[in-house]
N, C-alpha and C. Protein backbone atom coordinates (compact mmCIF):
# COMPACT_ATOMS: atom_id res chain seq x y z
N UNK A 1 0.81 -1.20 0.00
CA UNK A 1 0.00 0.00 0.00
C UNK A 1 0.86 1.27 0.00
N UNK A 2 1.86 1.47 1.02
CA UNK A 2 3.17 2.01 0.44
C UNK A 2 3.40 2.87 -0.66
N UNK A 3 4.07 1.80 -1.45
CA UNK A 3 4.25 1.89 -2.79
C UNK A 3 3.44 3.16 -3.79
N UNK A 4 2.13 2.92 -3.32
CA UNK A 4 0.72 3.37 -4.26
C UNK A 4 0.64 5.38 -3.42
N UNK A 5 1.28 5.57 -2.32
CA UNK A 5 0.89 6.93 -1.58
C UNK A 5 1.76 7.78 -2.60
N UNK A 6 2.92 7.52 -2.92
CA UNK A 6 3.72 8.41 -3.72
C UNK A 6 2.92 8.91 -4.87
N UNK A 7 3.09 7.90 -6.04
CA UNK A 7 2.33 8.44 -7.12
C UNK A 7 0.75 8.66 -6.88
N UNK A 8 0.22 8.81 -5.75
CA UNK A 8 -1.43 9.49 -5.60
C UNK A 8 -0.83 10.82 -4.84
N UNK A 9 -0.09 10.89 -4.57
CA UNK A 9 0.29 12.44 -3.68
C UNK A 9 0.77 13.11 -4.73
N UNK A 10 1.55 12.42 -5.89
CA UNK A 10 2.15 13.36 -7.16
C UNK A 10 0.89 13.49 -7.97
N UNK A 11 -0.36 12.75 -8.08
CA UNK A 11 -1.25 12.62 -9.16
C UNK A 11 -2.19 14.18 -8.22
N UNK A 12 -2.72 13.95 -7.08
CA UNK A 12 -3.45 14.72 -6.27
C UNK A 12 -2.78 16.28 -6.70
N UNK A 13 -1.75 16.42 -6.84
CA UNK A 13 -0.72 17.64 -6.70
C UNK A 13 -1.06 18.27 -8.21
N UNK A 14 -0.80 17.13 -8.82
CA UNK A 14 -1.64 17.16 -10.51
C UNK A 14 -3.16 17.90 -10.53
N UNK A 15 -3.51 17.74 -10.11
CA UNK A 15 -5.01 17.81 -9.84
C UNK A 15 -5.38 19.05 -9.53
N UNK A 16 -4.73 19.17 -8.36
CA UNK A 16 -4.44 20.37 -7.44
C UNK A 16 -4.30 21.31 -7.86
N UNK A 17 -3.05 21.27 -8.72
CA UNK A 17 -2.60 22.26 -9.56
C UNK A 17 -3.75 22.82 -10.73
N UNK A 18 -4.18 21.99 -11.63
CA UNK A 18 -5.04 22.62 -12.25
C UNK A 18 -6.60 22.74 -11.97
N UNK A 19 -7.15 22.76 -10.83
CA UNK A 19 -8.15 22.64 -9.85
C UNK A 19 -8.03 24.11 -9.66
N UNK A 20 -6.82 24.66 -9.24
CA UNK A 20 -6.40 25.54 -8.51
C UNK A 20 -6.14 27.01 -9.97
N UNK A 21 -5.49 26.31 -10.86
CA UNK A 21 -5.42 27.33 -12.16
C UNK A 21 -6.82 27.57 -12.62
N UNK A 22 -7.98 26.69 -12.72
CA UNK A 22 -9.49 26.80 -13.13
C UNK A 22 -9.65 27.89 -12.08
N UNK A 23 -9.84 27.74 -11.40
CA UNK A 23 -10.77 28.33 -10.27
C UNK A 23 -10.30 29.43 -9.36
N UNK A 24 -9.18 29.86 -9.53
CA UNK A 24 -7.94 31.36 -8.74
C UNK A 24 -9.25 32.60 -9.78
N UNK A 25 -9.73 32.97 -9.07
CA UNK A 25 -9.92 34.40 -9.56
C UNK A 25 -8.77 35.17 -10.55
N UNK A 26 -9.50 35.70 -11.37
CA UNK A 26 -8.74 36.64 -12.62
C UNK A 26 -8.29 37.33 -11.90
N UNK A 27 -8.76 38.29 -11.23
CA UNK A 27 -8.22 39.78 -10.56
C UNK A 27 -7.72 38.84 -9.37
N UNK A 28 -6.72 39.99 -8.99
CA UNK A 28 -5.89 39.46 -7.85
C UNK A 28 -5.45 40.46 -7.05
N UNK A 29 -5.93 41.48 -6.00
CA UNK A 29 -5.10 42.55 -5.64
C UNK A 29 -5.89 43.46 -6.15
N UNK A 30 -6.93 43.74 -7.38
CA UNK A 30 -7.15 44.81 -8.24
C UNK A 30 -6.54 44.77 -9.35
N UNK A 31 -5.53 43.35 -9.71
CA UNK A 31 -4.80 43.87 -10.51
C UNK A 31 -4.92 42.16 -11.15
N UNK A 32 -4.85 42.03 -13.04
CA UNK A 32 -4.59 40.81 -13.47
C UNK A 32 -3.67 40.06 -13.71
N UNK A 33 -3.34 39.85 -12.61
CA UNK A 33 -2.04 38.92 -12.54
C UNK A 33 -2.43 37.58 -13.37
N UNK A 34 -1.25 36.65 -13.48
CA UNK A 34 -1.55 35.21 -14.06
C UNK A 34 -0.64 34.89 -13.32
N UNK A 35 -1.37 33.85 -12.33
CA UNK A 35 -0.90 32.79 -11.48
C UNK A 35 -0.84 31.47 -11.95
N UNK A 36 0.52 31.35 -11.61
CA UNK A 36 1.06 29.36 -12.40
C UNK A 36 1.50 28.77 -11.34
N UNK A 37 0.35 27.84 -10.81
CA UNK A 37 0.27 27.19 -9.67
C UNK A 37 1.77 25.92 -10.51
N UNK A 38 3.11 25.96 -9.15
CA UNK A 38 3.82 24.71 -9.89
C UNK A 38 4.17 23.64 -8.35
N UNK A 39 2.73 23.33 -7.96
CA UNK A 39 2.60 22.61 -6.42
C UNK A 39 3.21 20.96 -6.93
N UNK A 40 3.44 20.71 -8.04
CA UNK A 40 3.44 18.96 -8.47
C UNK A 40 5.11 19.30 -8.70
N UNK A 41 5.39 20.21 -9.15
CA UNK A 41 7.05 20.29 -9.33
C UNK A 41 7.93 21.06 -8.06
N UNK A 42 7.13 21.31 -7.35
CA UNK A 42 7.96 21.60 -5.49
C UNK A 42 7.60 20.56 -5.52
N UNK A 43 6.68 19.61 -4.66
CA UNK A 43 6.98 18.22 -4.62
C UNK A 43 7.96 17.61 -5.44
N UNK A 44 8.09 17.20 -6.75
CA UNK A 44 9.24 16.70 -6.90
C UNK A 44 10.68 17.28 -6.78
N UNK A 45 10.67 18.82 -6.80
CA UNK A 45 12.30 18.95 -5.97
C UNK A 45 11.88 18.51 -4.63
N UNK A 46 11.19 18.41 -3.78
CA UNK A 46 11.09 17.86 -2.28
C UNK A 46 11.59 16.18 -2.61
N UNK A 47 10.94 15.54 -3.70
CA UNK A 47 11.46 14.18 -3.46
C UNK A 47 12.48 14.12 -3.60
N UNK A 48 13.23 14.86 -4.63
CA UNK A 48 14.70 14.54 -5.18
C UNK A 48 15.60 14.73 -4.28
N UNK A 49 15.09 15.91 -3.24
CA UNK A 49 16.20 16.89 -2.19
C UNK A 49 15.99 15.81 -1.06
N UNK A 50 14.66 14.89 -0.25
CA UNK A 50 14.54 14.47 0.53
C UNK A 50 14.85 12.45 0.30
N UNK A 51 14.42 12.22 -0.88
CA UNK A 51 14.38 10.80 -1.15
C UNK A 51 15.16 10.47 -2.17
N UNK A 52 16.00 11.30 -3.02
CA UNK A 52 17.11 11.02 -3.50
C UNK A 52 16.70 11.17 -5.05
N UNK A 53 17.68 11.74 -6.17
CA UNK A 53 17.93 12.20 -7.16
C UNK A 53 17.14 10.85 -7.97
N UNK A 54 17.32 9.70 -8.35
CA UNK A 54 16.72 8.70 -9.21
C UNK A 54 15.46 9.18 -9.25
N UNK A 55 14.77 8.72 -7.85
CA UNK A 55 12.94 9.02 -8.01
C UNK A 55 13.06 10.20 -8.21
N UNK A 56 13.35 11.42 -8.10
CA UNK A 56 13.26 12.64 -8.45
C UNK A 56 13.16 12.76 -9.86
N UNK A 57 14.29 12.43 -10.26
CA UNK A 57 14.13 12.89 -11.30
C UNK A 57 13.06 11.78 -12.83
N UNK A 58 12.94 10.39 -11.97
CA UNK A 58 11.83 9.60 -12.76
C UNK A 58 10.31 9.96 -12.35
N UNK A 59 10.00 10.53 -11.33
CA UNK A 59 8.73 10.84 -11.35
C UNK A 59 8.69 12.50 -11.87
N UNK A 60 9.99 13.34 -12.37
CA UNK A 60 9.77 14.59 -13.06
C UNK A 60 9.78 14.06 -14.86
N UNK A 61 10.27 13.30 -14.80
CA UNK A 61 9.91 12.69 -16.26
C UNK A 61 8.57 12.14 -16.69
N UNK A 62 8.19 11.25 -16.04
CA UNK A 62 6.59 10.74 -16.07
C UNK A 62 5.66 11.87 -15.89
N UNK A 63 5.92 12.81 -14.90
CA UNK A 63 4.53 14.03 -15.16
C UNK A 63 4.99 15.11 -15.86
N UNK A 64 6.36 15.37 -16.18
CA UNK A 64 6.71 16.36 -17.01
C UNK A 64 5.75 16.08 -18.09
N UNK A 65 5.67 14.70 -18.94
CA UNK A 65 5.47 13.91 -20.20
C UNK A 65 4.13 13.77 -19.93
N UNK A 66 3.33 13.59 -18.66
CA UNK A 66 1.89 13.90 -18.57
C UNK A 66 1.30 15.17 -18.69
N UNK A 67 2.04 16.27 -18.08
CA UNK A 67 1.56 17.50 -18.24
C UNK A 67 1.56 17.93 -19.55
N UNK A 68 2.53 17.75 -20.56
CA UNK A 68 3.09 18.24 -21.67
C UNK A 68 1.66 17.85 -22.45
N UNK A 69 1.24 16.14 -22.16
CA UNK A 69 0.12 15.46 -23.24
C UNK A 69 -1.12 16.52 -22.60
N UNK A 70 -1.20 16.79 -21.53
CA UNK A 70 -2.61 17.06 -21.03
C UNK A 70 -2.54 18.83 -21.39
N UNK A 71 -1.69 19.81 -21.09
CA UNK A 71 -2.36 20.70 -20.78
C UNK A 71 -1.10 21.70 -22.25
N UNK A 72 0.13 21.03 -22.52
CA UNK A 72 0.58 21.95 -23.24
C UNK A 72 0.34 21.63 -24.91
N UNK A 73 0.41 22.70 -25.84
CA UNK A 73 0.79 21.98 -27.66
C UNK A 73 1.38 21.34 -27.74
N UNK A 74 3.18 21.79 -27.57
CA UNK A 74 4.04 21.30 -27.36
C UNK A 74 4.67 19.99 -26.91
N UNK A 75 4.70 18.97 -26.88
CA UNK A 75 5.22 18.17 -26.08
C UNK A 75 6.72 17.91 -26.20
N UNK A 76 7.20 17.89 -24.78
CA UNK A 76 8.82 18.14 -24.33
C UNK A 76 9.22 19.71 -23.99
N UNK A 77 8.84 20.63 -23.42
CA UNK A 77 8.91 21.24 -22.94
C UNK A 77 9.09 21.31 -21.62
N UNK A 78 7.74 20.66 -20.68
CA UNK A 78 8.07 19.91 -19.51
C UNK A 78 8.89 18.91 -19.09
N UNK A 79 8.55 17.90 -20.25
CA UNK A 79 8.86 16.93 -20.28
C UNK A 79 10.55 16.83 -20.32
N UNK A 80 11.18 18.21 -21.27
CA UNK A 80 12.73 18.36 -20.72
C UNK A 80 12.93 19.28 -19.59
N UNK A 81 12.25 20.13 -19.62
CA UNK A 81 12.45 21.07 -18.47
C UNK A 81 12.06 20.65 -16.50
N UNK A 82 11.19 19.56 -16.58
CA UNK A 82 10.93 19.01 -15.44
C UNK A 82 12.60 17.93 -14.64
N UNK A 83 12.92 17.08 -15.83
CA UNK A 83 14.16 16.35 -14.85
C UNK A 83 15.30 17.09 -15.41
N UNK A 84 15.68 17.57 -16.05
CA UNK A 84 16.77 18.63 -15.81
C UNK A 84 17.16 19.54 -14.96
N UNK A 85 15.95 20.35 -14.64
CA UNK A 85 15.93 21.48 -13.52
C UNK A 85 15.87 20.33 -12.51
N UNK A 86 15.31 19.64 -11.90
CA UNK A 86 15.12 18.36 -10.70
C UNK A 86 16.69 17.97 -10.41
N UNK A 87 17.43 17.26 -11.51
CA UNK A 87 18.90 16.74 -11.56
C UNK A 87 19.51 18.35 -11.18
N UNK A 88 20.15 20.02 -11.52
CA UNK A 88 19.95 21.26 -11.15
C UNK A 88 20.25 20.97 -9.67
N UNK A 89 19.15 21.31 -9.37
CA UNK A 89 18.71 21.25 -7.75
C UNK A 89 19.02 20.16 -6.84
N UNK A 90 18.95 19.10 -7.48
CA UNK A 90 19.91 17.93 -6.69
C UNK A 90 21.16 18.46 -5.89
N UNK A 91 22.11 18.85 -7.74
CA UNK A 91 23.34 18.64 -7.40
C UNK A 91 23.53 20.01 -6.63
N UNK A 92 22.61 20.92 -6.92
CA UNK A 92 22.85 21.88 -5.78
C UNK A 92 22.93 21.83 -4.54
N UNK A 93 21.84 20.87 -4.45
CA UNK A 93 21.09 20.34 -2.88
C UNK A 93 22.94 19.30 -2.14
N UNK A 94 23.44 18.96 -2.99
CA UNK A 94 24.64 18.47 -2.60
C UNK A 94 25.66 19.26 -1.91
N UNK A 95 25.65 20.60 -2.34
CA UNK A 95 26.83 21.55 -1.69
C UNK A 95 26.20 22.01 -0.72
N UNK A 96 25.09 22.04 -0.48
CA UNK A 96 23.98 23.06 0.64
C UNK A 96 24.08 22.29 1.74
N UNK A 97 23.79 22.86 2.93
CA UNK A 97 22.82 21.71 4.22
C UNK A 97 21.52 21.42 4.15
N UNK A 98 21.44 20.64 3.92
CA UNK A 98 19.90 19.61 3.64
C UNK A 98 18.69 20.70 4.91
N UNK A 99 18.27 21.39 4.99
CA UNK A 99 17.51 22.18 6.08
C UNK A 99 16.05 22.38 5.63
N UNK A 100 15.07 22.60 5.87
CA UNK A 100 13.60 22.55 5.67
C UNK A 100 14.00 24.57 4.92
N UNK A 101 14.22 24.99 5.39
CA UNK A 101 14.60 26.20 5.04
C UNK A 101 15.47 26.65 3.98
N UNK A 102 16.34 26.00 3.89
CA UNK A 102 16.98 25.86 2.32
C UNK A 102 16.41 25.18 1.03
N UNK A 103 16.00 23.73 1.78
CA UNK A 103 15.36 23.11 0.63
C UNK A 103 14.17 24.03 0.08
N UNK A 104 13.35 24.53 0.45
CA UNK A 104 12.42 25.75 0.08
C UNK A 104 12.68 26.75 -0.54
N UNK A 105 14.02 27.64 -0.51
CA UNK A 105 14.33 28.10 -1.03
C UNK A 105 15.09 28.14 -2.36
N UNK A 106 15.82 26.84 -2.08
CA UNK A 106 16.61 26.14 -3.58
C UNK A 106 15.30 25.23 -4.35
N UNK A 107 13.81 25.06 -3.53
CA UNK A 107 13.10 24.68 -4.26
C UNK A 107 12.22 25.93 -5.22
N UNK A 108 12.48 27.04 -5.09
CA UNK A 108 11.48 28.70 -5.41
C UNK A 108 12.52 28.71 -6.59
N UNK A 109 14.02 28.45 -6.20
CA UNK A 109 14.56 28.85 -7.36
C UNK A 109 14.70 27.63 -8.77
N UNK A 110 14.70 26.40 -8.91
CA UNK A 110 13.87 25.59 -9.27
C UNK A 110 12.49 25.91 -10.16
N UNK A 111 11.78 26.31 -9.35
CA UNK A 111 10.24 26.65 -9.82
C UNK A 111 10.90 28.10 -10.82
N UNK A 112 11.22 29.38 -10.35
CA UNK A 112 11.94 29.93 -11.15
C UNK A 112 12.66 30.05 -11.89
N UNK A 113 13.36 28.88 -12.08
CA UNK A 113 14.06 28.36 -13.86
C UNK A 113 12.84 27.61 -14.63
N UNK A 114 12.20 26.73 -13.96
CA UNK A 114 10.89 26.49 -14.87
C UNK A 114 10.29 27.48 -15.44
N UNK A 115 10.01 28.70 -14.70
CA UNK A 115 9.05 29.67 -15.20
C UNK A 115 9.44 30.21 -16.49
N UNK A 116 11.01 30.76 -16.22
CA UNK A 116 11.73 31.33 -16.86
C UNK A 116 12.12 30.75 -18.33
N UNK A 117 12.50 29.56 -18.31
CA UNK A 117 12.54 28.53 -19.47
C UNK A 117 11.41 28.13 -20.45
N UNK A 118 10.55 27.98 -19.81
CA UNK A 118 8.73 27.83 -20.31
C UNK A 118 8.49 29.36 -20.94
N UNK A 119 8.62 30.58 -20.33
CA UNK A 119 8.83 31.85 -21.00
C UNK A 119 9.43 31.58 -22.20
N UNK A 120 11.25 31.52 -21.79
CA UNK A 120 11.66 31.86 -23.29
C UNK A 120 11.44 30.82 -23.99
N UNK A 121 11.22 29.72 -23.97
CA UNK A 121 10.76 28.34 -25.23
C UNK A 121 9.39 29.18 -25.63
N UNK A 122 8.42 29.50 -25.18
CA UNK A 122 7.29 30.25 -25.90
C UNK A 122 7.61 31.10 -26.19
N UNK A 123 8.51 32.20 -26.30
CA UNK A 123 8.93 33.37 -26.94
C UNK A 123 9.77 32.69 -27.88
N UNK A 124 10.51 32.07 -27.90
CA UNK A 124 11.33 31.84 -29.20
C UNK A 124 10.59 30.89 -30.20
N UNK A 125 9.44 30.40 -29.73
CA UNK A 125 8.84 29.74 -31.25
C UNK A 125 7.38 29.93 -31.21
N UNK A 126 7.42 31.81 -30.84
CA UNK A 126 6.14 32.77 -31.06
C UNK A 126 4.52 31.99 -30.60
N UNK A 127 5.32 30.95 -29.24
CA UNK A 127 3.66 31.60 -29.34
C UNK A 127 3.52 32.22 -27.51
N UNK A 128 4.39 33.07 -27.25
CA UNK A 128 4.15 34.16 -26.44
C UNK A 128 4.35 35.62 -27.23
N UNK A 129 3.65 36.63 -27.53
CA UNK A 129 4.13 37.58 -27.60
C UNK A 129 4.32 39.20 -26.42
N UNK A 130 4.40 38.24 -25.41
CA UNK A 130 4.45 39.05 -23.59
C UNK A 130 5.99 39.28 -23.59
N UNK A 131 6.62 40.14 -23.93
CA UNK A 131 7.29 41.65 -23.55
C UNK A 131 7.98 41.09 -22.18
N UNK A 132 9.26 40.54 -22.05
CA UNK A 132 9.88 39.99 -20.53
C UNK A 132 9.79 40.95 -19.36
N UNK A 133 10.09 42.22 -19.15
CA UNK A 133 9.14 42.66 -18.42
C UNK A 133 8.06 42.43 -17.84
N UNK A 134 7.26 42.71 -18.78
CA UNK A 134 5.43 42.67 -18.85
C UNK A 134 5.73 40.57 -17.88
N UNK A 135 6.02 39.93 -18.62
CA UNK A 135 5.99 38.32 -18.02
C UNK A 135 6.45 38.66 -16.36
N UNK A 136 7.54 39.50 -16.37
CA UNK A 136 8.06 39.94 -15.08
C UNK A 136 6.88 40.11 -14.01
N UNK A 137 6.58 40.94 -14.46
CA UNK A 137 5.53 41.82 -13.36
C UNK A 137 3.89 40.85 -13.39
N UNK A 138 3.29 40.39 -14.74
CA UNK A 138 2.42 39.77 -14.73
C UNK A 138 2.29 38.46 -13.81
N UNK A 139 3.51 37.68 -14.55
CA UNK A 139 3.54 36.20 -14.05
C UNK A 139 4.80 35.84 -13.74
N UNK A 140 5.55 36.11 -13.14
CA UNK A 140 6.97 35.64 -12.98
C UNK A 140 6.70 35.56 -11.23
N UNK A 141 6.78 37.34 -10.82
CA UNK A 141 6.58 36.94 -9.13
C UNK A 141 5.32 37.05 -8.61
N UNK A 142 4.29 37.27 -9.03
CA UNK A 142 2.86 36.56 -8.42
C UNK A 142 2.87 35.04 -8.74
N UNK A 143 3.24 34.43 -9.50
CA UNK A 143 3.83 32.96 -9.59
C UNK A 143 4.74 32.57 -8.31
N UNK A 144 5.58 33.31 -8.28
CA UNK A 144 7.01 32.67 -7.22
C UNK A 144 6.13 32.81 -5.82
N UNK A 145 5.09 33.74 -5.61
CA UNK A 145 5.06 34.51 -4.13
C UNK A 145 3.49 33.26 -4.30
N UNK A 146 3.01 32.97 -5.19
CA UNK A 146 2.40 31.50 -4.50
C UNK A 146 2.47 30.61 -4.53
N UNK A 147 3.65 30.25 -5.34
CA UNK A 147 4.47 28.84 -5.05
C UNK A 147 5.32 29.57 -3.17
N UNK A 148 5.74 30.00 -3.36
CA UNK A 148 6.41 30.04 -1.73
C UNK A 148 4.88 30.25 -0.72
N UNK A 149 4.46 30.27 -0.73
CA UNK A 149 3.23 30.69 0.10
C UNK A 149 2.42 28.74 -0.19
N UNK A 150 2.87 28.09 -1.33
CA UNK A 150 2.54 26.47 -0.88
C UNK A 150 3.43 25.78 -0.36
N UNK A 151 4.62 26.21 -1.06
CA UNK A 151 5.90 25.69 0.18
C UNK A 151 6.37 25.28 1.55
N UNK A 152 5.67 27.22 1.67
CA UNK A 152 5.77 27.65 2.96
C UNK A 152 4.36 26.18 4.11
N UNK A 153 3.75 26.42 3.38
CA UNK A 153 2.13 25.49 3.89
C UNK A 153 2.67 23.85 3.89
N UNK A 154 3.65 23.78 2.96
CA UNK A 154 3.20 21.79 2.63
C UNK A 154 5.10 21.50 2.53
N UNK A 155 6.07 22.30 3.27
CA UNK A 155 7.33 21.83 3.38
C UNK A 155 7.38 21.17 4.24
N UNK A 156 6.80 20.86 5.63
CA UNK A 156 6.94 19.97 6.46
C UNK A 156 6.08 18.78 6.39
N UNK A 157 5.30 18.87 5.60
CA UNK A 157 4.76 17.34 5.48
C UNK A 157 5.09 16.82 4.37
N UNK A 158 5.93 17.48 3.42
CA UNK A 158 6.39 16.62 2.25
C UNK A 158 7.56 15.84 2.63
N UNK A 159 8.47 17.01 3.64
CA UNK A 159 9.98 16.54 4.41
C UNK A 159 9.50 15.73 4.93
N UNK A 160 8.91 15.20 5.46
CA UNK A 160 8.41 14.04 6.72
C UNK A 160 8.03 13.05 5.92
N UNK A 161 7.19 13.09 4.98
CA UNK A 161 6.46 11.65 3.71
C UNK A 161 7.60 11.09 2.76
N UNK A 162 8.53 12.35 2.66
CA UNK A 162 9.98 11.86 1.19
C UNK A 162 10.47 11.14 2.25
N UNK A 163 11.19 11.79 3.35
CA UNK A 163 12.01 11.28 4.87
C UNK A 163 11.52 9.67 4.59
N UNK A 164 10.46 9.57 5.31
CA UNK A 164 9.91 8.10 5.81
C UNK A 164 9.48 7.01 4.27
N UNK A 165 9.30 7.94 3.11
CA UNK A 165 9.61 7.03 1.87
C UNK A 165 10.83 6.34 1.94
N UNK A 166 12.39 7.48 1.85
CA UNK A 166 13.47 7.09 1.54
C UNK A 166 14.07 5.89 2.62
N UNK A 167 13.14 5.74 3.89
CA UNK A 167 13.68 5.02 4.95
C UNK A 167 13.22 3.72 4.73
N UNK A 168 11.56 3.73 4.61
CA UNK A 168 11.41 2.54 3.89
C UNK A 168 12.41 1.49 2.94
N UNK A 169 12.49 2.77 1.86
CA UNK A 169 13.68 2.08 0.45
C UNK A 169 14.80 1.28 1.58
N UNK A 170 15.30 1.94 2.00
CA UNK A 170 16.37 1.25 2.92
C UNK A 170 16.40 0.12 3.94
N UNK A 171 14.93 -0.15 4.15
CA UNK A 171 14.22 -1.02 5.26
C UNK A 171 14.12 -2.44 4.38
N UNK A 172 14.05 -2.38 2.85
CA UNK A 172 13.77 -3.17 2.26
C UNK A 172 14.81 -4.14 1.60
């Protein structure tokens, strides 16, 4: 039974995420921001940083390659940009101290090369025509400030579920 909590906590996060993109109010503040809920890819830098680089970066391949079929034109966009940035943050996560407080933060910046990369791949084969600036102020940090604001909410129970995954692996 085990086994089956991981990929329903990555599928739920799936869910979540675009549950959460349907239904966020347009206006935000008074103002139209575009919020890009990326709650399924902090979880997987949480697995990679807490349960180790392999599953990290095979369950950022499997939903990179799901997201890409479900919600983008494109396919491989995610699908490269999900375990690359994951493998990234690993080897970062290697020079750092493993801390609930770092991992959060090396996980924002993570989510912020996604953003950033997903930007320029749609600007360079036109089909963004949003002005990097304009992406700046629109969707870059009302993006980052609610990915850290889910972080901030779901870093200690992801550290505690990767934790007691990776202990299992070892139990076995």
């Amino acid at each position: 039974m085990k086994k089956f909590l991981l990929p329903l906590l990555f599928l739920f996060l799936f869910l979540l995420e675009s549950l959460f993109a349907q239904y966020a109010p347009p206006e935000v503040f008074g103002r139209n921001y575009i919020l890009a809920p990326h709650f399924l890819f902090g979880g997987i830098l949480f697995l990679a940083i807490y349960a180790g680089r392999k599953y990290g970066i095979i369950y950022a391949a499997i939903f990179g390659l799901l997201f890409d079929i479900v919600w983008i034109e494109i396919i491989g966009i995610y699908f490269f940009l999900f375990p690359f940035i994951t493998y990234l943050i690993s080897k970062i996560m290697h020079l750092l101290q493993t801390n609930i407080i770092v991992a959060v933060f090396v996980s924002l910046v993570g989510i912020a090369l996604l953003e950033l990369g997903v930007y320029e791949m749609n600007f360079l084969i036109h089909i963004t025509t949003l002005e990097f600036m304009s992406f700046m102020k629109l969707r870059f940090y009302p993006s980052l400030i609610l990915n850290a604001v889910f972080l901030l909410i779901a870093a200690y129970p992801l550290k505690r579920h990767f934790e007691s995954f990776a202990e299992s692996l070892r139990d076995e």
